[in-house]
PDB file of N, CA and C in Angstrom:
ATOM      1  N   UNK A   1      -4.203 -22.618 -16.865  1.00  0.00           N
ATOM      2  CA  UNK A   1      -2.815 -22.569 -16.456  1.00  0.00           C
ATOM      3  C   UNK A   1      -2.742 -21.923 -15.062  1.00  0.00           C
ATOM      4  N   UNK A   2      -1.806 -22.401 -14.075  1.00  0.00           N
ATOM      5  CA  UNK A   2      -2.046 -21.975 -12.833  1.00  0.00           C
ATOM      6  C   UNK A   2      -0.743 -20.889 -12.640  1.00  0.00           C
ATOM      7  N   UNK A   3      -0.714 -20.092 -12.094  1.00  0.00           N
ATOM      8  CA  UNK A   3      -0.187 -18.930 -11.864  1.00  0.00           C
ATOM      9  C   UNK A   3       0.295 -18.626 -10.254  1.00  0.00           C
ATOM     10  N   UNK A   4       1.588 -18.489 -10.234  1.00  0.00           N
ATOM     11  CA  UNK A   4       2.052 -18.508  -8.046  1.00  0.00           C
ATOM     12  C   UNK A   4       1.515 -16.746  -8.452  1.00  0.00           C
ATOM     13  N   UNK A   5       1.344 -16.746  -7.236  1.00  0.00           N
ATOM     14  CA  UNK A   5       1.188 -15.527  -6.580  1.00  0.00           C
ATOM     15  C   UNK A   5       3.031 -14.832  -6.651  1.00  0.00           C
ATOM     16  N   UNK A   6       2.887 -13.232  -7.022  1.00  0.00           N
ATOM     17  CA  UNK A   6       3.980 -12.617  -6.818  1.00  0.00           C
ATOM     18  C   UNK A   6       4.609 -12.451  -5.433  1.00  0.00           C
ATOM     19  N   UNK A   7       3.212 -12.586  -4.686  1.00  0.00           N
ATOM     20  CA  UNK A   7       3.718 -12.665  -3.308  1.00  0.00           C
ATOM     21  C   UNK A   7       4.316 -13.915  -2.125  1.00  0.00           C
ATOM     22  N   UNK A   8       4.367 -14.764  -2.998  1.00  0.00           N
ATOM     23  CA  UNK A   8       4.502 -16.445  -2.347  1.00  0.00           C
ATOM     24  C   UNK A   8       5.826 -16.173  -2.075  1.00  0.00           C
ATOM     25  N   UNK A   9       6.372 -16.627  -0.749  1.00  0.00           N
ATOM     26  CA  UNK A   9       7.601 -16.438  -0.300  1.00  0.00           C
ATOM     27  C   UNK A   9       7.847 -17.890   0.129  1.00  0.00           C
ATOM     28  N   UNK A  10       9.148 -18.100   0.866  1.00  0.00           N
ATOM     29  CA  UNK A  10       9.191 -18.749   2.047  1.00  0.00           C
ATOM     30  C   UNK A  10       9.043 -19.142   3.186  1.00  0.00           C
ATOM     31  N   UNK A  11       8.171 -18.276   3.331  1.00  0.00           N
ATOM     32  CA  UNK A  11       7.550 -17.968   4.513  1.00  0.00           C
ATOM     33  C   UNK A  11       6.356 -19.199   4.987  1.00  0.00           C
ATOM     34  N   UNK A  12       6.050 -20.203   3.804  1.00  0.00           N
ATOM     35  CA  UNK A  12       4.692 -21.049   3.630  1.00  0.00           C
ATOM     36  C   UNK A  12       3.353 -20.319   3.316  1.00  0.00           C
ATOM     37  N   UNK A  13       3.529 -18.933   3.151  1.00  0.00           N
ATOM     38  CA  UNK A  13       2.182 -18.657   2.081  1.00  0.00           C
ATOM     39  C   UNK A  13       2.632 -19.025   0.708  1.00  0.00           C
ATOM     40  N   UNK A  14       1.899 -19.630   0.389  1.00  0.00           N
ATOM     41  CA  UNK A  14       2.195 -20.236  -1.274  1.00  0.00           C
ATOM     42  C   UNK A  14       1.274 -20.249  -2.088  1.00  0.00           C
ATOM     43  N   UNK A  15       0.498 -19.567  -2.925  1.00  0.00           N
ATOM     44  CA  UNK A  15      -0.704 -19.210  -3.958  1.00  0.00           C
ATOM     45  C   UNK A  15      -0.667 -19.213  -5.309  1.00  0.00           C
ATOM     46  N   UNK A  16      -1.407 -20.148  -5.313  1.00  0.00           N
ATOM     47  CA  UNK A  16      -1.590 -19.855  -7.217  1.00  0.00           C
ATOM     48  C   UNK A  16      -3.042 -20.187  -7.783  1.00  0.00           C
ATOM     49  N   UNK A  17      -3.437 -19.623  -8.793  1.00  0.00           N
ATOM     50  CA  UNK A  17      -4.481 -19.192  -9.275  1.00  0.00           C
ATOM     51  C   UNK A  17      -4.726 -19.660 -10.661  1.00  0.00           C
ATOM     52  N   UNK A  18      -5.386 -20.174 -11.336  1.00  0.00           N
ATOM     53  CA  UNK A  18      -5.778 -20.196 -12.446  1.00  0.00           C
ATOM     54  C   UNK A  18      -7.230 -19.962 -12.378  1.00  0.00           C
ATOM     55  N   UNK A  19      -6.883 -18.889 -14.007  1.00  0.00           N
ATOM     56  CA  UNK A  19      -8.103 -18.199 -14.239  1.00  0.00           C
ATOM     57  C   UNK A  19      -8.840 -18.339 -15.115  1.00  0.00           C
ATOM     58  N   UNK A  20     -10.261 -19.285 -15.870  1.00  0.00           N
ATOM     59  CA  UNK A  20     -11.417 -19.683 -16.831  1.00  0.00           C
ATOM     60  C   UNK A  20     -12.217 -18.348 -17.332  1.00  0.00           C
ATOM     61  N   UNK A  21     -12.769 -18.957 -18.027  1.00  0.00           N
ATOM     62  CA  UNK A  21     -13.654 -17.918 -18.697  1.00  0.00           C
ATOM     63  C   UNK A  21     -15.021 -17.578 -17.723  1.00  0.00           C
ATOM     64  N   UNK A  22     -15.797 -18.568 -17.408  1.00  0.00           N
ATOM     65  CA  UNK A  22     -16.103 -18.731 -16.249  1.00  0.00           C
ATOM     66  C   UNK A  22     -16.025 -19.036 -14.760  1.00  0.00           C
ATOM     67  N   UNK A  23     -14.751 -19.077 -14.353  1.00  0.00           N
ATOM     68  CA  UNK A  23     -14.462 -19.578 -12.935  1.00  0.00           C
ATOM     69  C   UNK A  23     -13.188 -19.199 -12.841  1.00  0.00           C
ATOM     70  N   UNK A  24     -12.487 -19.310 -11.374  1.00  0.00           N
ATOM     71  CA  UNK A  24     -11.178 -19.229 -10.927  1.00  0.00           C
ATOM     72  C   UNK A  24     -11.326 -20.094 -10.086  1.00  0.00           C
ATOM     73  N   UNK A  25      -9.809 -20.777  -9.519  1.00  0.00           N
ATOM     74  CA  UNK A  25      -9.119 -21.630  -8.933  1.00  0.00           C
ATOM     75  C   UNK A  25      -8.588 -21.223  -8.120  1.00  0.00           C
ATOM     76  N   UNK A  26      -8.134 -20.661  -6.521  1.00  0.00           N
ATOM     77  CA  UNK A  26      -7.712 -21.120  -5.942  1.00  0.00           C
ATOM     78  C   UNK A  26      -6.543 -22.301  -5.144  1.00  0.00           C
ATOM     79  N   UNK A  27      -5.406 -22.494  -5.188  1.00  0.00           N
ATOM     80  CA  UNK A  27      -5.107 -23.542  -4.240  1.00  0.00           C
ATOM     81  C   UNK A  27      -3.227 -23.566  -3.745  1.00  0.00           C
ATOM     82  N   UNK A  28      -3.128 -24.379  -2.707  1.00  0.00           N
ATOM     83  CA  UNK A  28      -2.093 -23.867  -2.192  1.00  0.00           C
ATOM     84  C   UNK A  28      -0.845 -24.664  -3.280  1.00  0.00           C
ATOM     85  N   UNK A  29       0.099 -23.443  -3.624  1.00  0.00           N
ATOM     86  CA  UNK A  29       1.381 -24.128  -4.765  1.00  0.00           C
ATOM     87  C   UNK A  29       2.530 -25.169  -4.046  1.00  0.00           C
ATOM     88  N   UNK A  30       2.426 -25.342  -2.454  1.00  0.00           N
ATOM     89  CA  UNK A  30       3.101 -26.427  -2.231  1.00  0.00           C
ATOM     90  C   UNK A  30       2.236 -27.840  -1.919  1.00  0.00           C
ATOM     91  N   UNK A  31       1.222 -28.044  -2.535  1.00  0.00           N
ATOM     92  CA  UNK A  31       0.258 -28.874  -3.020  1.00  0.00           C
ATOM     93  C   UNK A  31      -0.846 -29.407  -3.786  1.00  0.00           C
ATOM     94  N   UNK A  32      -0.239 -29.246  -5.018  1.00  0.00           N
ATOM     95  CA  UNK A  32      -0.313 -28.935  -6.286  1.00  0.00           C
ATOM     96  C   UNK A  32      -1.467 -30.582  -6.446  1.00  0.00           C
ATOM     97  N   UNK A  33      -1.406 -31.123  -6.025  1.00  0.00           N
ATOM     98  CA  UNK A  33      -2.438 -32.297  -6.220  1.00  0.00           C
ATOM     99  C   UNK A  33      -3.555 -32.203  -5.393  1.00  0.00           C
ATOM    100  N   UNK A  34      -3.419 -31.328  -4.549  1.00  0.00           N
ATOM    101  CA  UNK A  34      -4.509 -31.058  -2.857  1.00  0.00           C
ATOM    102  C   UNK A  34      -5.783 -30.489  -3.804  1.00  0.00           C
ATOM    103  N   UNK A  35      -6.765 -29.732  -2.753  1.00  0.00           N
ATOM    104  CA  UNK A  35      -7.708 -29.385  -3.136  1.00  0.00           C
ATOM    105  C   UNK A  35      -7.592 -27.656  -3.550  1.00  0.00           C
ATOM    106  N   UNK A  36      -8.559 -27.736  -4.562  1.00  0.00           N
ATOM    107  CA  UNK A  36      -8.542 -26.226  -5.031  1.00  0.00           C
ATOM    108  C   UNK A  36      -9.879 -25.585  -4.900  1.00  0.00           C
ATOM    109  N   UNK A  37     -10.051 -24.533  -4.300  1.00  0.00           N
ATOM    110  CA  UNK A  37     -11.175 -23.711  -3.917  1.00  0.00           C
ATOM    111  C   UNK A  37     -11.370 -23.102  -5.704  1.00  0.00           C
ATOM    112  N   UNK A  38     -12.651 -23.259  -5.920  1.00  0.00           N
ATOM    113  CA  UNK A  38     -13.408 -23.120  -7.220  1.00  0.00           C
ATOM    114  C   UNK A  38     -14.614 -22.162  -7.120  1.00  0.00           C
ATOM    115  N   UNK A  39     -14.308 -20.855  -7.274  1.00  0.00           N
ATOM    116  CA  UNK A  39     -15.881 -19.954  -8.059  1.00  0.00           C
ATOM    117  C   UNK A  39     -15.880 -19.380  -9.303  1.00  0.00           C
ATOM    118  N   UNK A  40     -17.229 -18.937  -8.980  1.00  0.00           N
ATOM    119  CA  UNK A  40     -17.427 -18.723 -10.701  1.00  0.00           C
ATOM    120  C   UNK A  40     -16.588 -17.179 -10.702  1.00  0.00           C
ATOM    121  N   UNK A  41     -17.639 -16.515 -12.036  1.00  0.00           N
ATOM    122  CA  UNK A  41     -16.304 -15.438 -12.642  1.00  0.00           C
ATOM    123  C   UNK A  41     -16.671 -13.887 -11.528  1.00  0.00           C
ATOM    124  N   UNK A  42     -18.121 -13.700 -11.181  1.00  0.00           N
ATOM    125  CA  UNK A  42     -19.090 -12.778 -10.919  1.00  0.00           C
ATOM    126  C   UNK A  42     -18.486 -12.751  -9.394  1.00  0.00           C
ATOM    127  N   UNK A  43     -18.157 -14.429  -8.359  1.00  0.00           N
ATOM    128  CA  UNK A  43     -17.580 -14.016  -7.233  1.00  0.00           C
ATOM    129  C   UNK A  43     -16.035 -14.010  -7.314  1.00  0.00           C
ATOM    130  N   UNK A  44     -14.958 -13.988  -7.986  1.00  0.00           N
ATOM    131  CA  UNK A  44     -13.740 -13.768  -7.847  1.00  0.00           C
ATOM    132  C   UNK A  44     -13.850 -12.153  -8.053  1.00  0.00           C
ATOM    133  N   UNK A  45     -14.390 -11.741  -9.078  1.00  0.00           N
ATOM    134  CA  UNK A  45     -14.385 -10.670  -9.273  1.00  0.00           C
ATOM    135  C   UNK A  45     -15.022  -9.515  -8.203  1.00  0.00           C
ATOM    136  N   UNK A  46     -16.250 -10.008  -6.996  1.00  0.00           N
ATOM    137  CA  UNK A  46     -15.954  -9.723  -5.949  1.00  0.00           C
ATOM    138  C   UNK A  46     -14.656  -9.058  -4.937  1.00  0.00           C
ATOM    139  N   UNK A  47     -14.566 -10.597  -4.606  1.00  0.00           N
ATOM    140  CA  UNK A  47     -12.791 -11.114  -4.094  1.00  0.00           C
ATOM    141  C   UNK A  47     -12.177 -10.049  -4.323  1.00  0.00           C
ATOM    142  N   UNK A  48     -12.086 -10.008  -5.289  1.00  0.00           N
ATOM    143  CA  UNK A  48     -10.386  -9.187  -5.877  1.00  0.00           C
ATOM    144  C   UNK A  48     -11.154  -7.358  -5.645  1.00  0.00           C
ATOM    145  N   UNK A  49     -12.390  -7.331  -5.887  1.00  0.00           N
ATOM    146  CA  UNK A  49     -12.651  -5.840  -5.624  1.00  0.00           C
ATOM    147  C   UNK A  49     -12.398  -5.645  -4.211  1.00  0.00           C
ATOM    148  N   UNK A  50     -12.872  -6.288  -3.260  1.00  0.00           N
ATOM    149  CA  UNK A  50     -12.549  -6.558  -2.035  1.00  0.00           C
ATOM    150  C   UNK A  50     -11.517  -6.191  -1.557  1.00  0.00           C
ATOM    151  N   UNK A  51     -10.407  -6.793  -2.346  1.00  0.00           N
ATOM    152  CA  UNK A  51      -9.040  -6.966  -2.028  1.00  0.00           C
ATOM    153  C   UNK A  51      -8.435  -5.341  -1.873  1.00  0.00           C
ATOM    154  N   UNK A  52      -8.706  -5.127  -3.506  1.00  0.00           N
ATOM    155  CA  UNK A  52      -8.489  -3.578  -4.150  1.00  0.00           C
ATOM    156  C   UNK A  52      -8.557  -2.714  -3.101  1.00  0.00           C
ATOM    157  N   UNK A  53      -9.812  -2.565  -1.898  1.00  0.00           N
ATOM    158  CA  UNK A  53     -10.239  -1.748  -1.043  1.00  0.00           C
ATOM    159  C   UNK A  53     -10.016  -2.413   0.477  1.00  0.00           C
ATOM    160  N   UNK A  54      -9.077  -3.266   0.313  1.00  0.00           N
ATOM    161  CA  UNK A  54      -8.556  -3.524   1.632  1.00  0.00           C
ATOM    162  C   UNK A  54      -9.713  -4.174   2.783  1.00  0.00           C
ATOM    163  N   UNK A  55     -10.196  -4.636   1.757  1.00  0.00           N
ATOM    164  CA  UNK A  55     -11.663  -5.482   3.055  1.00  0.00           C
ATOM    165  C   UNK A  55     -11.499  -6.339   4.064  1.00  0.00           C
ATOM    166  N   UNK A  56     -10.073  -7.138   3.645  1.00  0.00           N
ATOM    167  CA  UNK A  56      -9.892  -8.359   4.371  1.00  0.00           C
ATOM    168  C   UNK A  56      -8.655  -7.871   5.095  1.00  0.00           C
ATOM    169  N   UNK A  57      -8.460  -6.612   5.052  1.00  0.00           N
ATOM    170  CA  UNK A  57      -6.801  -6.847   5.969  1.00  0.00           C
ATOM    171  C   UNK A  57      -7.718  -6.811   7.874  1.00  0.00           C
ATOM    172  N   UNK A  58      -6.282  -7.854   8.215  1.00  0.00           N
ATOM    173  CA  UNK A  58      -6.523  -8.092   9.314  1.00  0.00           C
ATOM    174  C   UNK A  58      -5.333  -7.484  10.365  1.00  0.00           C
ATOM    175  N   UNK A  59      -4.305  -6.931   9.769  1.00  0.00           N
ATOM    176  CA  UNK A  59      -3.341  -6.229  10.104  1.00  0.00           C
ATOM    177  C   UNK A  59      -2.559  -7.441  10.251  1.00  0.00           C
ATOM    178  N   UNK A  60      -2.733  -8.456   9.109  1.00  0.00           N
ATOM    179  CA  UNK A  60      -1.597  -9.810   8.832  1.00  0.00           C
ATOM    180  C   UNK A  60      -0.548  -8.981   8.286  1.00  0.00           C
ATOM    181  N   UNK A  61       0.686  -9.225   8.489  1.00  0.00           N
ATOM    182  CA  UNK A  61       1.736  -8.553   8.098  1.00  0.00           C
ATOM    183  C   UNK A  61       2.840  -9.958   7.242  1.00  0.00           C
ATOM    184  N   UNK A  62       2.419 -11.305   7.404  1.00  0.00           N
ATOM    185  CA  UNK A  62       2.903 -12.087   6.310  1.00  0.00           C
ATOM    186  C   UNK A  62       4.131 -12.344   6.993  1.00  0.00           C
TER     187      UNK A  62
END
């Protein structure tokens, strides 16, 4: 089941996620037929630690 991001605005960031037992999904929610970025469970869980500790800010303000 795919899931928007709490943060998807109007702005055209648009995210949603569905999450497997083994893998996550990736892909953009105003193109819901487009392509979806696919890893397994070991690198989302990366990702998101990443996230947790602010790895990727780029001083994007959205």
């Amino acid at each position: 089941m795919w899931r928007k991001s709490s943060r998807s605005a109007n702005n055209g960031l648009c995210v949603e996620v569905a999450l497997g037992a083994a893998t996550a999904a990736v892909r953009d929610s105003k193109d819901p037929e487009g392509p979806a970025l696919r890893v397994g469970a070991a690198e989302w869980g990366r990702f998101l630690a990443g996230v947790k500790r602010c790895a990727f800010d780029s001083g994007f303000a959205g």
